[in-house]
Protein backbone atom coordinates (compact mmCIF):
# COMPACT_ATOMS: atom_id res chain seq x y z
CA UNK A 1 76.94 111.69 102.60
CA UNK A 2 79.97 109.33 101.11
CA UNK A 3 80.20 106.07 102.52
CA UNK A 4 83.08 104.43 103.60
CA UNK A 5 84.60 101.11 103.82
CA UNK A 6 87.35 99.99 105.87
CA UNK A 7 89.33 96.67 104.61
CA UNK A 8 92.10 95.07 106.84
CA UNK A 9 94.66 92.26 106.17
CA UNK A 10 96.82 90.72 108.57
CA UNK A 11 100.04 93.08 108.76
CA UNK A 12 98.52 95.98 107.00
CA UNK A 13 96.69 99.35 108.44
CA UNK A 14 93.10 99.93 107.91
CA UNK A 15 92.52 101.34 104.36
CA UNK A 16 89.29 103.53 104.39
CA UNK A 17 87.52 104.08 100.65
CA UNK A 18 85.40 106.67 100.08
CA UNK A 19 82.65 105.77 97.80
CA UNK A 20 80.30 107.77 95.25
CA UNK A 21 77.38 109.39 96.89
CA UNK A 22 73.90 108.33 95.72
CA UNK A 23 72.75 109.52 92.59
CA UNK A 24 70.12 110.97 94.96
CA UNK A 25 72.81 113.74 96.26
CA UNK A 26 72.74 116.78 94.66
CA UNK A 27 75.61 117.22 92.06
CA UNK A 28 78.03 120.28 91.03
CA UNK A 29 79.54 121.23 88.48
CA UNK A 30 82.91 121.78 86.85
CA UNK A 31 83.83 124.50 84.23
CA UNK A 32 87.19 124.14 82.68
CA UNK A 33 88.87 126.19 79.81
CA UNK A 34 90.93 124.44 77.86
CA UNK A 35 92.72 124.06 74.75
CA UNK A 36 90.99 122.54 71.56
CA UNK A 37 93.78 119.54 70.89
CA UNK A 38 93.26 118.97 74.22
CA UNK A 39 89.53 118.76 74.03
CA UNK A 40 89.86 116.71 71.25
CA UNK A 41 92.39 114.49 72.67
CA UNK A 42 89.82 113.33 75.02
CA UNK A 43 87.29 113.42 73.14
CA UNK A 44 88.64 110.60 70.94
CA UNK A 45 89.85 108.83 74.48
CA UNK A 46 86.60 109.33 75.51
CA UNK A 47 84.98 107.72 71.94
CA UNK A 48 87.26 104.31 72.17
CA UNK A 49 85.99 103.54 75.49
CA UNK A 50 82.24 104.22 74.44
CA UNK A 51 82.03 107.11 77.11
CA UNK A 52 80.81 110.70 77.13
CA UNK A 53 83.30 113.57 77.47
CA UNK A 54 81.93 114.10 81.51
CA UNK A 55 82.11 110.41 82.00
CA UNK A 56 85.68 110.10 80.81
CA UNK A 57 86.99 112.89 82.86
CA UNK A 58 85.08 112.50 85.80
CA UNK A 59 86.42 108.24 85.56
CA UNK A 60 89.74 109.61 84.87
CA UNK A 61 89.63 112.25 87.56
CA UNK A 62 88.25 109.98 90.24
CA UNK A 63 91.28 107.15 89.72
CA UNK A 64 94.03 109.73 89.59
CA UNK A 65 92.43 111.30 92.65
CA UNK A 66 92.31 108.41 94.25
CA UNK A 67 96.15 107.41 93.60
CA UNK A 68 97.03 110.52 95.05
CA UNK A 69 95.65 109.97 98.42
CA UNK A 70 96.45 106.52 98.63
CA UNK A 71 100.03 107.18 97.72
CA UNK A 72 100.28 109.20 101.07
CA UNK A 73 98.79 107.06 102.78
CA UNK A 74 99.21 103.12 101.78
CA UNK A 75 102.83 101.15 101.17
CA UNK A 76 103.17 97.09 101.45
CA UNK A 77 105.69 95.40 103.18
CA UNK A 78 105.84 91.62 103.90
CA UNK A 79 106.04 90.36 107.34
CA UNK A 80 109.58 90.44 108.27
CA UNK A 81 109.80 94.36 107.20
CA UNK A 82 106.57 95.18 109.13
CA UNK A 83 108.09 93.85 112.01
CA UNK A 84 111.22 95.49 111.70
CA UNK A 85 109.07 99.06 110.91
CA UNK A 86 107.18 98.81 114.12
CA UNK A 87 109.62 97.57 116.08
CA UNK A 88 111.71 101.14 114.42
CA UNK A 89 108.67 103.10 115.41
CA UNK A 90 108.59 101.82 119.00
CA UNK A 91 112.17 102.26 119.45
CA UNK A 92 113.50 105.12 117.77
CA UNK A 93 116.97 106.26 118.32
CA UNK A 94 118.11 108.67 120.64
CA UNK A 95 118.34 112.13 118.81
CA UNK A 96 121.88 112.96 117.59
CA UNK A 97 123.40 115.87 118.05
CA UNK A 98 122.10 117.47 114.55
CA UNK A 99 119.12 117.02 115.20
CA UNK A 100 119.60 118.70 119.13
CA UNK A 101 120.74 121.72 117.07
CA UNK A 102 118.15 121.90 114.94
CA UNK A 103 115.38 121.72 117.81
CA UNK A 104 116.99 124.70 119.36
CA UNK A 105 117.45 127.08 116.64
CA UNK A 106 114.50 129.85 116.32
CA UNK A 107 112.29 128.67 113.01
CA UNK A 108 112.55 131.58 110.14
CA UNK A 109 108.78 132.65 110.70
CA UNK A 110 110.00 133.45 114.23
CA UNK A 111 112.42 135.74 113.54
């Protein structure tokens, strides 16, 4: 089972980080078709940084992967802006008359 970690600063949420299982876990696999300049592409990537072809692309699938999710999920601000986005979230407006519309019309899978 993945571990995780949970990191917290001062103004920030909690930031959970999944890491590797052990190398005891059973592993998968990955079968991927692709093109030959592509393969070869990577393969001289892979060369320059003294890694295997798996190593490269799992390193390189593992960061992006990880950008992803935490570009859902994680945004800075310094202290005056968090303040002033919680105190938003605690107080939101009243809803506006757009948006009174839009609550009562009947969604398109309805109809």
């Amino acid at each position: 089972m993945p571990k995780e970690r949970s990191s917290h600063s001062r103004n920030a949420a909690s930031i959970t980080v999944v890491e590797p299982p052990p190398a005891s876990e059973a592993k998968g696999s990955i079968n991927l078709r692709i093109e030959a300049s592509t393969r070869q592409l990577i393969d001289n990537a892979a060369a320059v940084l003294g890694k295997t072809r798996t190593d490269f692309m799992i390193d390189s699938a593992r960061r992006e992967a990880i950008d992803v999710l935490l570009d859902q999920r994680l945004f800075s601000l310094d202290s005056d802006r968090y303040d002033a986005f919680m105190q938003a979230l605690d107080n939101p407006p009243a809803p506006g008359p757009k948006l009174k519309s839009l609550l009562r019309r009947v969604p398109a899978w309805k109809k």
